[in-house]
N, C-alpha and C. Protein backbone atom coordinates (compact mmCIF):
# COMPACT_ATOMS: atom_id res chain seq x y z
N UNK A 1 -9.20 167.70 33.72
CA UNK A 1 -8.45 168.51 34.67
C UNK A 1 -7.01 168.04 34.76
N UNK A 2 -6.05 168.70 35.08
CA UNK A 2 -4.57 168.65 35.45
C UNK A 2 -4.50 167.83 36.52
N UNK A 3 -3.42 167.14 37.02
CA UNK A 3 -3.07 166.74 37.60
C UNK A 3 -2.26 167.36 38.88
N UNK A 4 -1.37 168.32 38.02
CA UNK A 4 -0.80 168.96 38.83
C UNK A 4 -0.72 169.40 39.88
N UNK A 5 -1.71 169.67 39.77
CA UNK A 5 -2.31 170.81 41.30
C UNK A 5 -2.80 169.82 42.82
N UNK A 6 -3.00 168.93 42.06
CA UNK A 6 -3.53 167.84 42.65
C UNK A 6 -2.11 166.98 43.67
N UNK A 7 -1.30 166.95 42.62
CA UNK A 7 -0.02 166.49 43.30
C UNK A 7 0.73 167.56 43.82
N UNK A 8 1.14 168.93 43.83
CA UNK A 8 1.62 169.79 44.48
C UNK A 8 0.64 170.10 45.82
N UNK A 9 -0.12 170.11 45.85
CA UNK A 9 -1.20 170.06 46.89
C UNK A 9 -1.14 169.06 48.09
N UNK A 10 -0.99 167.38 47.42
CA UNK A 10 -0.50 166.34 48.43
C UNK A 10 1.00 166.12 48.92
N UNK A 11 1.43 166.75 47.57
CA UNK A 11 3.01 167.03 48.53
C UNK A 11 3.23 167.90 50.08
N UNK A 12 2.60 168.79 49.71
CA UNK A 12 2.52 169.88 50.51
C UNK A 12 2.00 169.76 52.11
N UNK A 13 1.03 168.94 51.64
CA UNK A 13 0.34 168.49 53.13
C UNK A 13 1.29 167.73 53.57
N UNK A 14 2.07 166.49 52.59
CA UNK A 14 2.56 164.86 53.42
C UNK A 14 4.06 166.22 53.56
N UNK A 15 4.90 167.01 53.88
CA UNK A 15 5.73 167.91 53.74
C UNK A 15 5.03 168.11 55.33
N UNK A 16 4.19 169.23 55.39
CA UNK A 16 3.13 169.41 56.93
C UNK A 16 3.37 168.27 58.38
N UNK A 17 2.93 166.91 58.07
CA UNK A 17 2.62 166.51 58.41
C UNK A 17 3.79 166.01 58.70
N UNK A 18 5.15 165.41 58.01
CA UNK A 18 6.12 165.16 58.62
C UNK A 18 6.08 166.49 59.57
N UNK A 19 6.68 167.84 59.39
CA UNK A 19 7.03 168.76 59.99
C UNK A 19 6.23 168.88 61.72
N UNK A 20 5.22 168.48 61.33
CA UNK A 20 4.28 169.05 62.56
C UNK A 20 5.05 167.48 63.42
N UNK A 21 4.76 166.31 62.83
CA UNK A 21 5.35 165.14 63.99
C UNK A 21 6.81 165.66 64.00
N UNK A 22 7.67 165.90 63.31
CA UNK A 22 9.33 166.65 64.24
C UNK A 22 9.27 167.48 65.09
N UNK A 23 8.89 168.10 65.12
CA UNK A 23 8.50 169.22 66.07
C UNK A 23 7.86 169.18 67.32
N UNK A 24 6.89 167.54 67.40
CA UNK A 24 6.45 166.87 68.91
C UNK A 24 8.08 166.39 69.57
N UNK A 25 8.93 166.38 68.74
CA UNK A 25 10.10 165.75 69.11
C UNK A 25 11.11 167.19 70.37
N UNK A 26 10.83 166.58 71.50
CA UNK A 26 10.79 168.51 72.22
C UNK A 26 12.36 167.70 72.95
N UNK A 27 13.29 168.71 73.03
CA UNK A 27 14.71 169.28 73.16
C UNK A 27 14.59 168.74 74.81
N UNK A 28 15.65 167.64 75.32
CA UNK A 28 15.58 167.20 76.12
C UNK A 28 16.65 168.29 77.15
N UNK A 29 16.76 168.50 78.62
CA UNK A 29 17.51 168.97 79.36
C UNK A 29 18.58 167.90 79.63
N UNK A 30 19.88 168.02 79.87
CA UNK A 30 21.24 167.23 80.33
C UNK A 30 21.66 167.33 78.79
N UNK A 31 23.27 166.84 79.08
CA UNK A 31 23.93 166.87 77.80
C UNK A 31 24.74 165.37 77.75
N UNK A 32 23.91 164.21 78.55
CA UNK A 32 24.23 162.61 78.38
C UNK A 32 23.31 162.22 77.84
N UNK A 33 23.70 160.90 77.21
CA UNK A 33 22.63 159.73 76.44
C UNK A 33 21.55 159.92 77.15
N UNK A 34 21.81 159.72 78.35
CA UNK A 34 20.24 159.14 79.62
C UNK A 34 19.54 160.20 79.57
N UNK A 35 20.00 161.66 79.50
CA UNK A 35 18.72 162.73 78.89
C UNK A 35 18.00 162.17 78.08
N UNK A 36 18.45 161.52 77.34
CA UNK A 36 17.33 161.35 76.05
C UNK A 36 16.11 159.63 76.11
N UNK A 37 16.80 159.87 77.21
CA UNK A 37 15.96 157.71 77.42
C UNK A 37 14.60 158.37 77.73
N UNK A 38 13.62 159.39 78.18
CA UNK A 38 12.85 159.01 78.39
C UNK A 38 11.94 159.99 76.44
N UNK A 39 12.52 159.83 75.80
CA UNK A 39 12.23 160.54 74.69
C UNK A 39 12.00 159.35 73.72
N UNK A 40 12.80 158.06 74.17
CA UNK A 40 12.57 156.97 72.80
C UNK A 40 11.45 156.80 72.99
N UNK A 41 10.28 156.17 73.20
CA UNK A 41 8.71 156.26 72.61
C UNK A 41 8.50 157.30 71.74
N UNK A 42 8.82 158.19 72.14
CA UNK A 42 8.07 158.81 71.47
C UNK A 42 8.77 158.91 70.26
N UNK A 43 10.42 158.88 70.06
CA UNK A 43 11.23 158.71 68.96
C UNK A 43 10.80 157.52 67.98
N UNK A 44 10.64 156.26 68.59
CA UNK A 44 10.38 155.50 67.71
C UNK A 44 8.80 155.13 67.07
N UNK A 45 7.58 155.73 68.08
CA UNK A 45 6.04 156.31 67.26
C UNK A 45 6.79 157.42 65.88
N UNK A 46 7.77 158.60 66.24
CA UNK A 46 7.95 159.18 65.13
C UNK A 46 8.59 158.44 63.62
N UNK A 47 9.50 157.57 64.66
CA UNK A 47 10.18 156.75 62.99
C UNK A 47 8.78 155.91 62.60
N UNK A 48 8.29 155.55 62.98
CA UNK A 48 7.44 154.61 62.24
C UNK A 48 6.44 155.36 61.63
N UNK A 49 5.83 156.15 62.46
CA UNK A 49 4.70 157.59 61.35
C UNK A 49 5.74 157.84 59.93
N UNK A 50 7.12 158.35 60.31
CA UNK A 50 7.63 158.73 58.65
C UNK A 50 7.64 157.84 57.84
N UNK A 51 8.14 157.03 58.35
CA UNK A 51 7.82 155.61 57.60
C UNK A 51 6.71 155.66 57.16
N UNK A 52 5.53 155.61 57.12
CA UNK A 52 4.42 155.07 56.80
C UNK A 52 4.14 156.40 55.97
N UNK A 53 4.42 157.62 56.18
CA UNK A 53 4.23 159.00 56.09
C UNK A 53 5.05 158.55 53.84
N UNK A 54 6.29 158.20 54.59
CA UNK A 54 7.27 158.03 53.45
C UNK A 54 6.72 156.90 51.81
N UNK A 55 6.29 156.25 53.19
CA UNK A 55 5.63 155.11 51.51
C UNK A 55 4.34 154.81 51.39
N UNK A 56 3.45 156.03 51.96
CA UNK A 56 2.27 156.98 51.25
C UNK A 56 2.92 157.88 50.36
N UNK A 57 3.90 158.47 50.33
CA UNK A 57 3.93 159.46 49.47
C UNK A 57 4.75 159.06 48.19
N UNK A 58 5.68 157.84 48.00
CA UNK A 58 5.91 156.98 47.51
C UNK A 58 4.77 156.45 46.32
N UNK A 59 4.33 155.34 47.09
CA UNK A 59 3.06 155.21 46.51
C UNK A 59 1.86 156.23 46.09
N UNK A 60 1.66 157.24 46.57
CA UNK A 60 0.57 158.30 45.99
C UNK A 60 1.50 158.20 44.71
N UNK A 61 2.70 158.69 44.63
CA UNK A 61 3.29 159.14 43.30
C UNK A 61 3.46 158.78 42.07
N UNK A 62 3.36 157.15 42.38
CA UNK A 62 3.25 156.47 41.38
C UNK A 62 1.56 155.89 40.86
N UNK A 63 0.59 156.25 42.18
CA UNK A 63 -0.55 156.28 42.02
C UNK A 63 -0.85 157.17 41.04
N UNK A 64 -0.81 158.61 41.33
CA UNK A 64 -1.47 159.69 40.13
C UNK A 64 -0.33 159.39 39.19
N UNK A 65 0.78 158.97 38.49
CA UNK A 65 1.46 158.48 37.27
C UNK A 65 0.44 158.25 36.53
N UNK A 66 0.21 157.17 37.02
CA UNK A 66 -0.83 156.60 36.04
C UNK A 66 -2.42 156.86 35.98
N UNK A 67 -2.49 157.95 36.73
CA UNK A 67 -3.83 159.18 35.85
C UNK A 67 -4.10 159.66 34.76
N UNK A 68 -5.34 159.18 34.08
CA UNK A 68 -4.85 160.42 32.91
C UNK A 68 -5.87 161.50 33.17
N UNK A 69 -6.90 161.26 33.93
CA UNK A 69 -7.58 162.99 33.91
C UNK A 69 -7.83 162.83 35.67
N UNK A 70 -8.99 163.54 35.87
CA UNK A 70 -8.79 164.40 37.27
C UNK A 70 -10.04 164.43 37.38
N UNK A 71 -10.61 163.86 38.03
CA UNK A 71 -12.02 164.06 38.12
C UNK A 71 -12.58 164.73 39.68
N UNK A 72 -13.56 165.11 40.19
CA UNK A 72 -14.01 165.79 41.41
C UNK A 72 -13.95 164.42 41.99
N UNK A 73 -14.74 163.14 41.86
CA UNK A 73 -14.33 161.91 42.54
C UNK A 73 -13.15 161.82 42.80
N UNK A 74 -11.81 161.86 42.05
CA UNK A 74 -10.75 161.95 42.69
C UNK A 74 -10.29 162.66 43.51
N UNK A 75 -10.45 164.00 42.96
CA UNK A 75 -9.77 165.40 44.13
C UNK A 75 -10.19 165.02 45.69
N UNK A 76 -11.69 164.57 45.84
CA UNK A 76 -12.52 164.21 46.85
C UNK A 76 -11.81 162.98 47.65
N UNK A 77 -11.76 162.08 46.74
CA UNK A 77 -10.81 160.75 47.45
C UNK A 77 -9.69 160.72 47.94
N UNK A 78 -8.86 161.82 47.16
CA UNK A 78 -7.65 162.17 47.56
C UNK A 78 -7.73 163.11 48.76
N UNK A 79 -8.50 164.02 49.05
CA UNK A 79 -8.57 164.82 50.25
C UNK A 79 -8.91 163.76 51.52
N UNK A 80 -9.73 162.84 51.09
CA UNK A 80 -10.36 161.85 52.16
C UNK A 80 -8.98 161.52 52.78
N UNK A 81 -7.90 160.66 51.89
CA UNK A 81 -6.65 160.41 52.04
C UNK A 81 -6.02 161.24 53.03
N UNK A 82 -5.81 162.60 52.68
CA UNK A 82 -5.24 163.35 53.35
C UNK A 82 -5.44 163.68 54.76
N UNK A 83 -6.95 163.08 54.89
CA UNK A 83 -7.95 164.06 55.99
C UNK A 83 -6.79 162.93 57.29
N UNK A 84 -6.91 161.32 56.78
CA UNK A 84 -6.38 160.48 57.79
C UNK A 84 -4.88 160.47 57.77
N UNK A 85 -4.24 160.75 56.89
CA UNK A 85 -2.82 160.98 57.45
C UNK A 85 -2.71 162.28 58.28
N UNK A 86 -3.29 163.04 58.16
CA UNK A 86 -3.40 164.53 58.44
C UNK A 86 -3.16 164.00 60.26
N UNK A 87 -4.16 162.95 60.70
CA UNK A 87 -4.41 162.45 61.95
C UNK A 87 -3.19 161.77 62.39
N UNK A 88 -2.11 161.23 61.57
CA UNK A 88 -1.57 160.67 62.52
C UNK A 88 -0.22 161.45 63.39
N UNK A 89 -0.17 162.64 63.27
CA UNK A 89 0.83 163.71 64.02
C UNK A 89 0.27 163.80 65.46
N UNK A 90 -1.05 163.55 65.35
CA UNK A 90 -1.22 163.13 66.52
C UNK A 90 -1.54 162.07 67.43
N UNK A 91 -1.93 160.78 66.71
CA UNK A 91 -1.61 159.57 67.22
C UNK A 91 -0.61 158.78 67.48
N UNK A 92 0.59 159.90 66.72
CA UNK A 92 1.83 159.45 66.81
C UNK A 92 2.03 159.76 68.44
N UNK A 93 1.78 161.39 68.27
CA UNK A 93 2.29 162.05 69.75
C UNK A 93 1.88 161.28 70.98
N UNK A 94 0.18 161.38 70.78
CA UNK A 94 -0.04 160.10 72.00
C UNK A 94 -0.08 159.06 72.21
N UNK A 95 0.31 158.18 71.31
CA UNK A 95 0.82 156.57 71.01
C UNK A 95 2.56 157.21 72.37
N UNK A 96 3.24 158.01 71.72
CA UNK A 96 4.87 157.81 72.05
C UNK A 96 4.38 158.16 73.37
N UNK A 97 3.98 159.73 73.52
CA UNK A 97 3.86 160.36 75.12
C UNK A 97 3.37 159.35 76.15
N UNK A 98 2.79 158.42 75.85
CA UNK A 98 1.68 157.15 76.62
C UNK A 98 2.50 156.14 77.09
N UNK A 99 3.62 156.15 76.50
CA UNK A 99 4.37 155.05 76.16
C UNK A 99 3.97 153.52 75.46
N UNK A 100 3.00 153.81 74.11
CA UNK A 100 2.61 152.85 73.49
C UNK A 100 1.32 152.26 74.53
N UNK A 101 0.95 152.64 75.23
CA UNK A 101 -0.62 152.31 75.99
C UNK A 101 -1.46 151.45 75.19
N UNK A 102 -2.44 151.22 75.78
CA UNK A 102 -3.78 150.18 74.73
C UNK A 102 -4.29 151.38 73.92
N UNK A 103 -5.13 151.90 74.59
CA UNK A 103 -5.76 152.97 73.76
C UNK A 103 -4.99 153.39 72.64
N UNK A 104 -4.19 154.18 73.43
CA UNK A 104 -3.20 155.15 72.29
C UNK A 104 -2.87 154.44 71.01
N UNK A 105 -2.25 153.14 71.32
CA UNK A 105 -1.86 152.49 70.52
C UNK A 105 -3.11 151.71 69.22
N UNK A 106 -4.17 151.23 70.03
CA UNK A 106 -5.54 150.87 69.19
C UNK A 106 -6.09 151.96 68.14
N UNK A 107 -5.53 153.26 68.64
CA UNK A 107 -6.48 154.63 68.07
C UNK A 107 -4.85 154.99 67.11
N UNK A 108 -3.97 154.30 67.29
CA UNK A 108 -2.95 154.81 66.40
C UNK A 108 -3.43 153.71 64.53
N UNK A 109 -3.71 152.50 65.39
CA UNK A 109 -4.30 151.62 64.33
C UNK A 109 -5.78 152.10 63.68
N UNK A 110 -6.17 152.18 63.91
CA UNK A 110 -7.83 152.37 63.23
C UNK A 110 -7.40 153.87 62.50
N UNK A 111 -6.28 154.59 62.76
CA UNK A 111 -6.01 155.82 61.69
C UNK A 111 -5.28 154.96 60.53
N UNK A 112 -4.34 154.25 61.05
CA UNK A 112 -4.08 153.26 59.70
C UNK A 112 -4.29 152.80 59.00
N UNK A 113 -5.40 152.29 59.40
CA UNK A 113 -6.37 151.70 58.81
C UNK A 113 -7.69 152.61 57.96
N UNK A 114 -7.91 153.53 58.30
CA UNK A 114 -8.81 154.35 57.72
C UNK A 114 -7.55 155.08 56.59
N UNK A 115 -6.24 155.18 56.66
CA UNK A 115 -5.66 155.78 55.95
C UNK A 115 -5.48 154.62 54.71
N UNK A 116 -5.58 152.84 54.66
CA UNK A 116 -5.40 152.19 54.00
C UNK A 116 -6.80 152.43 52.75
N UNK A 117 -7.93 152.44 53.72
CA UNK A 117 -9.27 152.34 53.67
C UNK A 117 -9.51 153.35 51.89
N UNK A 118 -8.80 154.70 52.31
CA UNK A 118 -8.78 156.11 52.38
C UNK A 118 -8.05 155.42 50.80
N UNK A 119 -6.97 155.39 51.04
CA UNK A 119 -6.11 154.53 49.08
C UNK A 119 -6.73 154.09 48.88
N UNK A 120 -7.74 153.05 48.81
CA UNK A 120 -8.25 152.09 48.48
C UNK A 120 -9.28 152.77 47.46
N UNK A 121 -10.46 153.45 48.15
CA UNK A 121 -11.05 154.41 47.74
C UNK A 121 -9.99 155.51 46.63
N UNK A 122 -9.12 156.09 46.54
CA UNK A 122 -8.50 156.50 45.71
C UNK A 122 -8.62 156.04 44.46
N UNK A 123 -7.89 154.71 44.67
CA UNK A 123 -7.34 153.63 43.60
C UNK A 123 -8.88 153.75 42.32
N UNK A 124 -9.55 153.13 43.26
CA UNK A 124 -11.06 152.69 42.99
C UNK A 124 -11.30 154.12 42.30
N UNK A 125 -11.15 155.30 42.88
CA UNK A 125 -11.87 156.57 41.98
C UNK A 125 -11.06 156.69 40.48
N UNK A 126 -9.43 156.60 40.51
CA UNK A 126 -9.00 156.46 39.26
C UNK A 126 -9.41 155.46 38.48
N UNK A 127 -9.75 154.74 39.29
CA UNK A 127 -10.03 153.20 37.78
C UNK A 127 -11.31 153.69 37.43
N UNK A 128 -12.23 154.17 38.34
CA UNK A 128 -13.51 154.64 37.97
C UNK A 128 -13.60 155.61 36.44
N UNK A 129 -12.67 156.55 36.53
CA UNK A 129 -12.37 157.81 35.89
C UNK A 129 -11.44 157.53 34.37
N UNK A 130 -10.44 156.58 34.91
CA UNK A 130 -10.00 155.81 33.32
C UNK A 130 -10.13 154.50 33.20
N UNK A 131 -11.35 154.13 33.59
CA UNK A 131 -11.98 153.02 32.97
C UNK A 131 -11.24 151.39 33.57
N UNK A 132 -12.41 150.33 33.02
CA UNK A 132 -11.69 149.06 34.17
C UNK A 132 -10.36 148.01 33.30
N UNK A 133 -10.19 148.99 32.09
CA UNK A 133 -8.70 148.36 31.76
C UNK A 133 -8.24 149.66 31.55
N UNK A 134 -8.04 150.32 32.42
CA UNK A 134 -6.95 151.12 32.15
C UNK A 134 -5.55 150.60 33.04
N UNK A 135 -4.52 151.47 32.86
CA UNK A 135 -3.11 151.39 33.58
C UNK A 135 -3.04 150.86 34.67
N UNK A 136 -3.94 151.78 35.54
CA UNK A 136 -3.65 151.22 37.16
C UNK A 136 -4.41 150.09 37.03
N UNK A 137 -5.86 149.91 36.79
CA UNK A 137 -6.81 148.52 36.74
C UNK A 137 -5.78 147.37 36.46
N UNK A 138 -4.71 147.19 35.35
CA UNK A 138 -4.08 146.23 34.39
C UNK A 138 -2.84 146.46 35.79
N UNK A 139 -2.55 147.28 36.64
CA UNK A 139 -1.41 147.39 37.31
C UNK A 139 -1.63 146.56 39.24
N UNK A 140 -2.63 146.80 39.47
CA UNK A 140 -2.99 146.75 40.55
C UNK A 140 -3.02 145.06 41.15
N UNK A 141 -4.02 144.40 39.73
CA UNK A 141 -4.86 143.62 39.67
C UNK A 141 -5.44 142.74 41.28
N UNK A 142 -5.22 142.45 41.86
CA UNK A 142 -5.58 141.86 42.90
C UNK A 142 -5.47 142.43 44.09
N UNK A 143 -4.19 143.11 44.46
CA UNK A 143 -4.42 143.83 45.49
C UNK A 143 -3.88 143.10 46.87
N UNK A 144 -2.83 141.89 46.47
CA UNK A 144 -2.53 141.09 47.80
C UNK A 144 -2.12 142.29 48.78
N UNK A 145 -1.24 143.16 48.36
CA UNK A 145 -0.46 143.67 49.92
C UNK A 145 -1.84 144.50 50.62
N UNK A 146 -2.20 145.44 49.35
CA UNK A 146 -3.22 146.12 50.49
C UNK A 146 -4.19 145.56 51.10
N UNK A 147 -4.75 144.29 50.56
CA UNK A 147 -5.72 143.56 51.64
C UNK A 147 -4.93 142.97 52.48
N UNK A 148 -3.78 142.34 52.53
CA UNK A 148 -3.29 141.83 53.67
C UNK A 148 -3.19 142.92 54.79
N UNK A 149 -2.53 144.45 54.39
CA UNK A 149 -2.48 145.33 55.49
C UNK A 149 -3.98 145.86 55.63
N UNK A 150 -4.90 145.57 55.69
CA UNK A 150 -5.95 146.13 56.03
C UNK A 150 -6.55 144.84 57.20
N UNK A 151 -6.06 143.18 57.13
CA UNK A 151 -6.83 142.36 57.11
C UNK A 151 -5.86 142.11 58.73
N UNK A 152 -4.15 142.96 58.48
CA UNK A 152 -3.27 143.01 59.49
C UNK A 152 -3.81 143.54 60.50
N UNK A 153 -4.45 145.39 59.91
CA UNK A 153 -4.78 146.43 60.63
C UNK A 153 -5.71 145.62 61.71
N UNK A 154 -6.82 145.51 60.83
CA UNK A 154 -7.86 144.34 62.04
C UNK A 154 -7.58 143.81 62.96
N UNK A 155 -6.50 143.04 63.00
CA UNK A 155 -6.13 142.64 63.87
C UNK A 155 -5.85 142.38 64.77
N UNK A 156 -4.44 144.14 64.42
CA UNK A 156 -3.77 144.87 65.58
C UNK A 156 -4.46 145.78 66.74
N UNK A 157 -5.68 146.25 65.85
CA UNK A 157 -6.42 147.29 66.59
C UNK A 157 -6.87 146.21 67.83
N UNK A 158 -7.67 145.25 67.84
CA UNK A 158 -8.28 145.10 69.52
C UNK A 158 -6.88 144.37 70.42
N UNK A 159 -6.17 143.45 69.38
CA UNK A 159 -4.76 143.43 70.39
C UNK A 159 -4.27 143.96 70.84
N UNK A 160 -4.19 145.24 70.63
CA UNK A 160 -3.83 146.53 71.13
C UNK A 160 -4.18 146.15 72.62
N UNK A 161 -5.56 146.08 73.12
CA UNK A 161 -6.05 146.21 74.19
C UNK A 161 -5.60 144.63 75.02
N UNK A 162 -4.94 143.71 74.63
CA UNK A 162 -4.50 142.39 75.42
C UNK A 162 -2.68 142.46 75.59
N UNK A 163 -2.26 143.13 74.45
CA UNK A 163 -0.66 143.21 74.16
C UNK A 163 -0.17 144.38 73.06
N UNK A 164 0.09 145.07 73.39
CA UNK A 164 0.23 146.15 72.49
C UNK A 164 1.46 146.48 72.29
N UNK A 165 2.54 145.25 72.16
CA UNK A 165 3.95 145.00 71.65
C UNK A 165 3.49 144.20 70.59
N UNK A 166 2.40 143.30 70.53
CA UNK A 166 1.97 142.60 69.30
C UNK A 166 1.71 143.68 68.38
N UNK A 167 0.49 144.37 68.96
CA UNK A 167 -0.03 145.04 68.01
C UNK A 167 1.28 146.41 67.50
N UNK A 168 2.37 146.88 68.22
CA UNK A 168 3.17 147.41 67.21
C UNK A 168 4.04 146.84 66.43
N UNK A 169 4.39 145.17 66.35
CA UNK A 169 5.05 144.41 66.05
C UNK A 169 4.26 144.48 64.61
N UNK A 170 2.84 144.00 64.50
CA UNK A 170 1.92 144.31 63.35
C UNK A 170 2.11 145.37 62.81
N UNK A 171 1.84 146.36 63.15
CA UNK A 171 2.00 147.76 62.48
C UNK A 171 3.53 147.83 61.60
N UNK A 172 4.45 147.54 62.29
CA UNK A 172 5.99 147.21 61.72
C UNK A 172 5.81 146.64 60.68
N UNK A 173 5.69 145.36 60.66
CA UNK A 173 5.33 144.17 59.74
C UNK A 173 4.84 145.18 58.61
N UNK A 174 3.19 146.05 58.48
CA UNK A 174 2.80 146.66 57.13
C UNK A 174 4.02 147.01 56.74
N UNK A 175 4.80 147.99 57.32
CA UNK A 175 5.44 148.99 57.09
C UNK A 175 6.75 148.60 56.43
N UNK A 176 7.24 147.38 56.91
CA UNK A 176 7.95 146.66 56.44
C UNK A 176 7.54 146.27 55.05
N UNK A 177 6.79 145.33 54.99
CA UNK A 177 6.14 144.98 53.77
C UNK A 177 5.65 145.96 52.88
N UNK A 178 5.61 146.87 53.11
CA UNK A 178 5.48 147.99 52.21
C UNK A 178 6.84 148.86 51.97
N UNK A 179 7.39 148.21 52.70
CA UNK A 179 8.93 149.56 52.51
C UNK A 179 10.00 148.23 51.40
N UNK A 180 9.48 147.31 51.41
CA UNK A 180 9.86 146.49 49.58
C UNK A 180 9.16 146.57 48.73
N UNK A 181 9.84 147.54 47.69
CA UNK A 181 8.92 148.35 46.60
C UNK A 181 7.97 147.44 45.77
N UNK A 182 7.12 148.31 45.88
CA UNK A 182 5.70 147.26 44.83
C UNK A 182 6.02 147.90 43.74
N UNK A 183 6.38 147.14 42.56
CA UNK A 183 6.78 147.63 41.18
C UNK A 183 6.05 147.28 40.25
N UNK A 184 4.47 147.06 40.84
CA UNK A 184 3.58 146.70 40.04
C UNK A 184 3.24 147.91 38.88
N UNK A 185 2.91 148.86 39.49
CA UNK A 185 2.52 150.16 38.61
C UNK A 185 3.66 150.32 38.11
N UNK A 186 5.08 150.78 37.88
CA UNK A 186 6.09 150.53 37.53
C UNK A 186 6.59 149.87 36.11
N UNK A 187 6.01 148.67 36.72
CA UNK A 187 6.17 147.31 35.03
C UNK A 187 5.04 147.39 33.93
N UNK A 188 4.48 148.21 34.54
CA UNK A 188 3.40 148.76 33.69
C UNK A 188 3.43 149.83 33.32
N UNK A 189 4.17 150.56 33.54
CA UNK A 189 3.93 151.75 33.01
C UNK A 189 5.65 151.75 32.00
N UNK A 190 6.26 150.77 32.44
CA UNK A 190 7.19 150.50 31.21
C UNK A 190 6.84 149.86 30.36
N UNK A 191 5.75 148.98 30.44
CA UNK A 191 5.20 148.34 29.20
C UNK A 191 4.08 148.94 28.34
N UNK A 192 3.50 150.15 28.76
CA UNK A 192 2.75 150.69 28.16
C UNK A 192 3.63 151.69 26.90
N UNK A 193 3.39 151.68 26.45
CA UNK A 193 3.84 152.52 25.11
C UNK A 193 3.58 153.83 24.94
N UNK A 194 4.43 154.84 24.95
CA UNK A 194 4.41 155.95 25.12
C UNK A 194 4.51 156.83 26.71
N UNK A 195 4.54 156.30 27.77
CA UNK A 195 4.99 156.26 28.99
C UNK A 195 5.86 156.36 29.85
């Protein structure tokens, strides 16, 4: 199977899903700064969803690169993917509207985490599909960042409920650490020949 469709398809949604979180972003009354003070929560739940929004779609891209076929395990894994980012337009909204609360904030993590969960499973269906030395397998190999942000996620989620400046301090931290490009798939796919 093509690829194509597969990646015009996840564009389309991670495209959605920014759109739908701008649009929680609602048009404050007054025409001073201080109109807008009681809007930062929820401004800065939105920067950090794009963020995370941004280097998922980043990373998906260089994920299917190095596809070479398309299997129903994938299409499937990849929708799984989608199903949990799909969620966070609205954990964003009630993470910000809450003003970062326990809950809100715990239930903003465990989507993160199911969205890490969610790649992981991806990864795993392509290597499945082109085999355990293929591109990504030879690209991936160990996997420090994404187990560290999964091992972060853990973390953050019940801190949430004792300090939930920690637990967005954590969430930052992935996002951070993921917003310095992993050029693993990258150096590999320049060293592969014909690529």
């Amino acid at each position: 199977m093509n690829k194509t469709r597969l990646e015009a398809f996840s564009d389309g949604v991670l495209a959605i899903i920014i759109t739908i979180m701008v649009l929680e972003l609602k048009v404050q009354h007054g025409e001073d700064l201080a109109a807008l003070q009681p809007l930062l929560p929820v401004f800065f739940s939105y920067v950090l969803s794009f963020l995370y929004i941004a280097i998922y779609w980043n990373n998906h891209h260089h994920l299917l690169h190095t596809a070479h076929h398309v299997s129903a395990r994938i299409l499937w894994s990849n929708l799984h993917l989608l199903f949990w980012l799909s969620l966070l337009p609205f954990v964003t909204g009630w993470m910000g509207e809450n003003h970062f609360a326990p809950m809100p904030t715990a239930l903003y993590g465990v989507v993160l985490l199911m969205a890490a969960l969610a790649y992981w499973i991806l990864t795993r269906a392509i290597i499945a599909t082109d085999g355990k030395d293929s591109l990504l397998a030879r690209a991936i190999g160990r996997d420090a960042k994404g187990n560290a942000s999964v091992v972060i996620y853990l973390a953050a989620i019940p801190l949430a409920f004792f300090n939930q400046w920690i637990s967005q301090g954590l969430y930052v931290a992935v996002a951070l650490m993921w917003l310095i490009p992993d050029r693993r798939i990258e150096r590999a796919l320049k060293a592969t020949p014909g690529k």
